[in-house]
N, C-alpha and C. Protein backbone atom coordinates (compact mmCIF):
# COMPACT_ATOMS: atom_id res chain seq x y z
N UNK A 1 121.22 139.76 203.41
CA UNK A 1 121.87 138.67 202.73
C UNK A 1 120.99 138.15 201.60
N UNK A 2 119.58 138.43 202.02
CA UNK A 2 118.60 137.80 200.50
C UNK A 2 118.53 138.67 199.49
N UNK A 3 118.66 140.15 199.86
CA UNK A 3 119.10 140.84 198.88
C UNK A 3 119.95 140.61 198.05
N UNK A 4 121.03 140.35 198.69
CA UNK A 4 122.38 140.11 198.22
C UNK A 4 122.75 139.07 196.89
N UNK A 5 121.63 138.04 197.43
CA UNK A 5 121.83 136.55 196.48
C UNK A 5 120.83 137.11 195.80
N UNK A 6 119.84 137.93 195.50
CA UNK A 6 118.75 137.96 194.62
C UNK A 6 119.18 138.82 193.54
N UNK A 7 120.18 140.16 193.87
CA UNK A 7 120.56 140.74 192.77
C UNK A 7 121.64 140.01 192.03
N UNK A 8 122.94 139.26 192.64
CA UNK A 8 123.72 138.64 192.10
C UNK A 8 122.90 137.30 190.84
N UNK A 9 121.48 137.04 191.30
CA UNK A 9 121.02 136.06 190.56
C UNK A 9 120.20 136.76 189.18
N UNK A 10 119.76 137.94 189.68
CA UNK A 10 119.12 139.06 188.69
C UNK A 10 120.63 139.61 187.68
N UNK A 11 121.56 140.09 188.08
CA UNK A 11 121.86 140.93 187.09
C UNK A 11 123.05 140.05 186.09
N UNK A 12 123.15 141.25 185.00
CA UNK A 12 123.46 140.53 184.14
C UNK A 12 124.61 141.26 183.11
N UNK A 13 125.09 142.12 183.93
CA UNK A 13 126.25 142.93 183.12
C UNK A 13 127.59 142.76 182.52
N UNK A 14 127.93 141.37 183.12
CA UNK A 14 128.63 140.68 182.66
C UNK A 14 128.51 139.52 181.37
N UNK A 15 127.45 139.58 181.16
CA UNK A 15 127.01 138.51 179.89
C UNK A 15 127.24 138.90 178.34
N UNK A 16 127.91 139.89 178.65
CA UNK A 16 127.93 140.28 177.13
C UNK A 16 129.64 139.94 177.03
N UNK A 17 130.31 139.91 177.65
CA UNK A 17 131.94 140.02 177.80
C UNK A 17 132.33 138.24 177.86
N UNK A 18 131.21 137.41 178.79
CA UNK A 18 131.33 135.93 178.64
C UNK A 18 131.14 135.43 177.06
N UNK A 19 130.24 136.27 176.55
CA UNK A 19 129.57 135.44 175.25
C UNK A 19 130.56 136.07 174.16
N UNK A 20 131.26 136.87 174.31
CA UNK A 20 132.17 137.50 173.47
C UNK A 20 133.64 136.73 173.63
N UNK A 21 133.86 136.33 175.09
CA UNK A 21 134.70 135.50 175.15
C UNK A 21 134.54 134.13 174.48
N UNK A 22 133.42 133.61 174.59
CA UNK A 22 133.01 132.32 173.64
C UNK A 22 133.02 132.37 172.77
N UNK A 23 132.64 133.16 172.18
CA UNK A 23 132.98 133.47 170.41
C UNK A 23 134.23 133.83 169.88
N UNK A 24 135.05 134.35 170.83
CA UNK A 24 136.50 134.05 170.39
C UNK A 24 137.24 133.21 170.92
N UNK A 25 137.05 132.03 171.53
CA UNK A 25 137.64 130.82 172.26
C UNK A 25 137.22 129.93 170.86
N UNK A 26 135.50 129.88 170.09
CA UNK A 26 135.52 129.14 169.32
C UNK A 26 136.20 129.43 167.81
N UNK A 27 135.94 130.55 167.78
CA UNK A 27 136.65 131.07 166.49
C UNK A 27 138.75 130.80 166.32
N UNK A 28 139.06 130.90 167.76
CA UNK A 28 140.22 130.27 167.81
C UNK A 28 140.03 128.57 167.89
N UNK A 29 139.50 127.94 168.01
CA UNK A 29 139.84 126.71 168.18
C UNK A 29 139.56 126.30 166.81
N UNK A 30 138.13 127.13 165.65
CA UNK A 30 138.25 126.64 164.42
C UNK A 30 139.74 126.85 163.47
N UNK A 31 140.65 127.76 164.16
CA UNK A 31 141.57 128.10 163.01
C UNK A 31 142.88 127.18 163.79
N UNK A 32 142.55 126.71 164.84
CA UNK A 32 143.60 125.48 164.89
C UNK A 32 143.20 124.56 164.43
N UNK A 33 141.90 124.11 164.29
CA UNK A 33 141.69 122.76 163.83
C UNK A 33 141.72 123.05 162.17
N UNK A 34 141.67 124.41 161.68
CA UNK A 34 141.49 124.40 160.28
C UNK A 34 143.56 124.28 160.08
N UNK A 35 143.97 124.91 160.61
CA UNK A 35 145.55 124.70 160.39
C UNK A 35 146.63 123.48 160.72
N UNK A 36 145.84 122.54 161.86
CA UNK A 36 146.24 121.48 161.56
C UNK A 36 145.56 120.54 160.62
N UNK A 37 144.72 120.53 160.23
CA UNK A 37 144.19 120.08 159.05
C UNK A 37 144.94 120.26 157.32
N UNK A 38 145.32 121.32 157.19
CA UNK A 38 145.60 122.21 156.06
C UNK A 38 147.62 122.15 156.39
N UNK A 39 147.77 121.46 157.38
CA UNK A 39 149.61 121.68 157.66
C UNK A 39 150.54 120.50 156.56
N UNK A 40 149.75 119.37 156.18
CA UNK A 40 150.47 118.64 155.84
C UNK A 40 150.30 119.32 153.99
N UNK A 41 149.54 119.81 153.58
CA UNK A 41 149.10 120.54 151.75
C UNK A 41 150.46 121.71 152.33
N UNK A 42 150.24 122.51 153.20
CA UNK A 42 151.41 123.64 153.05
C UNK A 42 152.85 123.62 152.97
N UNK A 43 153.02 122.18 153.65
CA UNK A 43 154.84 121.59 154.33
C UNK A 43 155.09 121.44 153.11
N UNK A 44 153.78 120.12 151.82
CA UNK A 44 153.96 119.76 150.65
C UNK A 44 154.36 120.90 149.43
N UNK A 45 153.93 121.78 149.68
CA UNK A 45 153.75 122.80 148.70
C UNK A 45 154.99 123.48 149.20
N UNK A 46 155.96 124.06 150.19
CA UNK A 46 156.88 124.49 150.16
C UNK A 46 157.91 123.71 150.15
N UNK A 47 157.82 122.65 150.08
CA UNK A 47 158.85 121.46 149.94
C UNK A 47 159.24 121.41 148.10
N UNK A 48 158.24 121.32 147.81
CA UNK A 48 158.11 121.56 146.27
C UNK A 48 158.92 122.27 145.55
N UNK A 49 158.46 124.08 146.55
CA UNK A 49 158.98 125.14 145.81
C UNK A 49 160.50 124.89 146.44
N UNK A 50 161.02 124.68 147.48
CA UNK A 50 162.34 124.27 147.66
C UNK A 50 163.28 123.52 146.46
N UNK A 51 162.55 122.28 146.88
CA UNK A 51 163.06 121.66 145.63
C UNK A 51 163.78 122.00 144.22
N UNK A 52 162.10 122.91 143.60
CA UNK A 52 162.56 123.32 142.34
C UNK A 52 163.35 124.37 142.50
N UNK A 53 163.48 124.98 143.52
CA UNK A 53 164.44 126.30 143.68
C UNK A 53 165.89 125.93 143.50
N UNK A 54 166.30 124.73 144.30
CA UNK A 54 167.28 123.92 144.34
C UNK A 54 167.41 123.43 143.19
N UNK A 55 167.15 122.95 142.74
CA UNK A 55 167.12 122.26 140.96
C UNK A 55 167.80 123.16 140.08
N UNK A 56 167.08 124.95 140.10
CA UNK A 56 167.33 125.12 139.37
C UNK A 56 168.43 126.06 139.37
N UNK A 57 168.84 125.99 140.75
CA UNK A 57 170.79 126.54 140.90
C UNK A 57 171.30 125.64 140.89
């Protein structure tokens, strides 16, 4: 059993797949926070092109 807990505390083959998961958990959370940030310039800007689309039929 001390074996047991000593290699589970030693190894480490899984650490590359956690830290890869973190780096794409944060890389997704920057492009939500960058897209709700950036949602109200895009709604504006196709509201626009609506508009003038409408205008000009």
């Amino acid at each position: 059993m001390k074996q047991l807990l000593k290699n589970l505390m030693t190894e480490d083959s899984g650490q590359d797949l956690i830290e890869y998961a973190l780096v794409s958990a944060l890389i997704g959370l920057g492009a939500i926070a960058s897209i709700t940030a950036l949602k109200n310039s895009v709604t504006g800007a196709f509201n626009g092109i609506g508009s003038g689309l409408t205008a000009a039929v």
